[in-house]
Protein backbone atom coordinates (compact mmCIF):
# COMPACT_ATOMS: atom_id res chain seq x y z
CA UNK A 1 17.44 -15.60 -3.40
CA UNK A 2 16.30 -12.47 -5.10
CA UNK A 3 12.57 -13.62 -5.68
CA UNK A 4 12.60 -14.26 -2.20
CA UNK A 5 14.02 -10.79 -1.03
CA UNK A 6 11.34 -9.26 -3.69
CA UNK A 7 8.75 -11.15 -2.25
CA UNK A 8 9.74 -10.21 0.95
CA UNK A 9 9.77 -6.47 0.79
CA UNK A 10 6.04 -6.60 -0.95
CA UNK A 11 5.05 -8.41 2.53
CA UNK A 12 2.64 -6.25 4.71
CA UNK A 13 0.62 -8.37 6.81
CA UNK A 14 1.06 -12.10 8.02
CA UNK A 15 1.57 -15.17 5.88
CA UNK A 16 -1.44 -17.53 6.98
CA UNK A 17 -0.84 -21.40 6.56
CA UNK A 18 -4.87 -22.89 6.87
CA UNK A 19 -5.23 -26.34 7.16
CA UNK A 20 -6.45 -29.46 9.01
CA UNK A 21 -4.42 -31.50 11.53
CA UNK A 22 -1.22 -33.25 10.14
CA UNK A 23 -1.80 -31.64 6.49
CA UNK A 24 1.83 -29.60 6.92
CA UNK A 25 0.63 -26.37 8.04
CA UNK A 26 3.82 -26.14 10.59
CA UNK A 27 6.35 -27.87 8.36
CA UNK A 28 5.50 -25.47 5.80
CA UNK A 29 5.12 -22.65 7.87
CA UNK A 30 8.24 -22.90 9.87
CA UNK A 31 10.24 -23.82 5.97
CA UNK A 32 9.10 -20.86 4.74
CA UNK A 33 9.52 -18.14 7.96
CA UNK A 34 13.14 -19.61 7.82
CA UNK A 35 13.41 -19.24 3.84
CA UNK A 36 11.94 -15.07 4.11
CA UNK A 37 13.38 -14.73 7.65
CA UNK A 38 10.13 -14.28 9.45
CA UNK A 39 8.97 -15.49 12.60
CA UNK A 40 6.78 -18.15 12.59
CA UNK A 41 3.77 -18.97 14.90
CA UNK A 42 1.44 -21.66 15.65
CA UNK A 43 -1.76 -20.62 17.35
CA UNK A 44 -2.41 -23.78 18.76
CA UNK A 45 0.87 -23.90 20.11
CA UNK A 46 0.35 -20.19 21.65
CA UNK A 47 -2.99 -21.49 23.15
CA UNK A 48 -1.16 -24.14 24.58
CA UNK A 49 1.62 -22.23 26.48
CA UNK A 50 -1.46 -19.74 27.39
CA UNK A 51 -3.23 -21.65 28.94
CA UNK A 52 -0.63 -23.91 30.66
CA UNK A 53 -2.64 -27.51 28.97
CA UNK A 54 -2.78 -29.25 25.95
CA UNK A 55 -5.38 -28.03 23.65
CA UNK A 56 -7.69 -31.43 24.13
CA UNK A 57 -7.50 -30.60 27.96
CA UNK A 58 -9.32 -27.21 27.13
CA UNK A 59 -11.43 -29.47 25.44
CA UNK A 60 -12.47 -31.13 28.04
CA UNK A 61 -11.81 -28.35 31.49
CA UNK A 62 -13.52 -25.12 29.21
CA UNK A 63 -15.18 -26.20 26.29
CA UNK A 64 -14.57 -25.66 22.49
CA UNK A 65 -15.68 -21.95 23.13
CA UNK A 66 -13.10 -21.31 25.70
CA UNK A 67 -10.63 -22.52 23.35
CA UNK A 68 -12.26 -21.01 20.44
CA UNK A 69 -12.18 -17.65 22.53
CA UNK A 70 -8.34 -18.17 23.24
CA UNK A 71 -7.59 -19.52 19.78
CA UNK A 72 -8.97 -15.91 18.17
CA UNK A 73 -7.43 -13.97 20.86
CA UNK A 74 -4.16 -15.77 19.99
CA UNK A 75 -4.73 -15.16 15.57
CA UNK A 76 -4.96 -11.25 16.57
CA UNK A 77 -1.84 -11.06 18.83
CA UNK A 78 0.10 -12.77 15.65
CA UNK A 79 -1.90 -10.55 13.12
CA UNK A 80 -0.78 -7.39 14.99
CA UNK A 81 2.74 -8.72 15.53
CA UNK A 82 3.26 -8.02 11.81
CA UNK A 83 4.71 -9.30 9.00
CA UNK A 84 4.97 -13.35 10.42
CA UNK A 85 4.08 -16.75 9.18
CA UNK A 86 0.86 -17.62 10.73
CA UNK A 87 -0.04 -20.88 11.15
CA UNK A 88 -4.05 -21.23 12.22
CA UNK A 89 -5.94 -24.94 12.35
CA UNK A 90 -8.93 -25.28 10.10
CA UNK A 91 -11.42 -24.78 12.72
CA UNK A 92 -10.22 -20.87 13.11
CA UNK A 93 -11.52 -20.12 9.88
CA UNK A 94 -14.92 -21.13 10.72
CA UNK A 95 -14.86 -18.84 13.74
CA UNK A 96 -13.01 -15.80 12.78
């Protein structure tokens, strides 16, 4: 528990988890918030409860660049939130 607690107090800015679909960004992520007591978040799951659909329904209603759009806005909100365990799909690093 001590590297943990070290590791912990260096922490200044989120924890990012990058990945594609199903490659254990959010197992991972949500493991390791609980392990350096952090909160965890999943920007496509923040999307989702934005915008009230599933992320393939923005798809579809808006476009990839309304999602896109939402999906950055979503990365800064957790970014300025602090210290957290970020979890981002792969597409967001293409579009930072």
């Amino acid at each position: 528990m001590q590297v943990l607690d070290r590791v912990k107090s260096r922490l200044d800015r989120p924890i990012t988890m990058i990945g594609l679909m199903g490659s254990g960004k959010s197992l991972v992520g949500r493991q390791l918030s609980a392990a350096l007591d952090l909160t965890f978040i999943d920007s496509d799951q923040v999307v989702e409860q934005t915008a009230g659909i599933s992320i393939s329904e923005i798809f579809e209603l808006a476009g990839e660049a309304k999602f896109r759009e939402m999906e950055r806005r979503a990365i800064r909100d957790a970014v300025d939130a602090g210290t957290v365990v970020l979890s981002v799909g792969g597409g967001a690093v293409c579009n930072a």
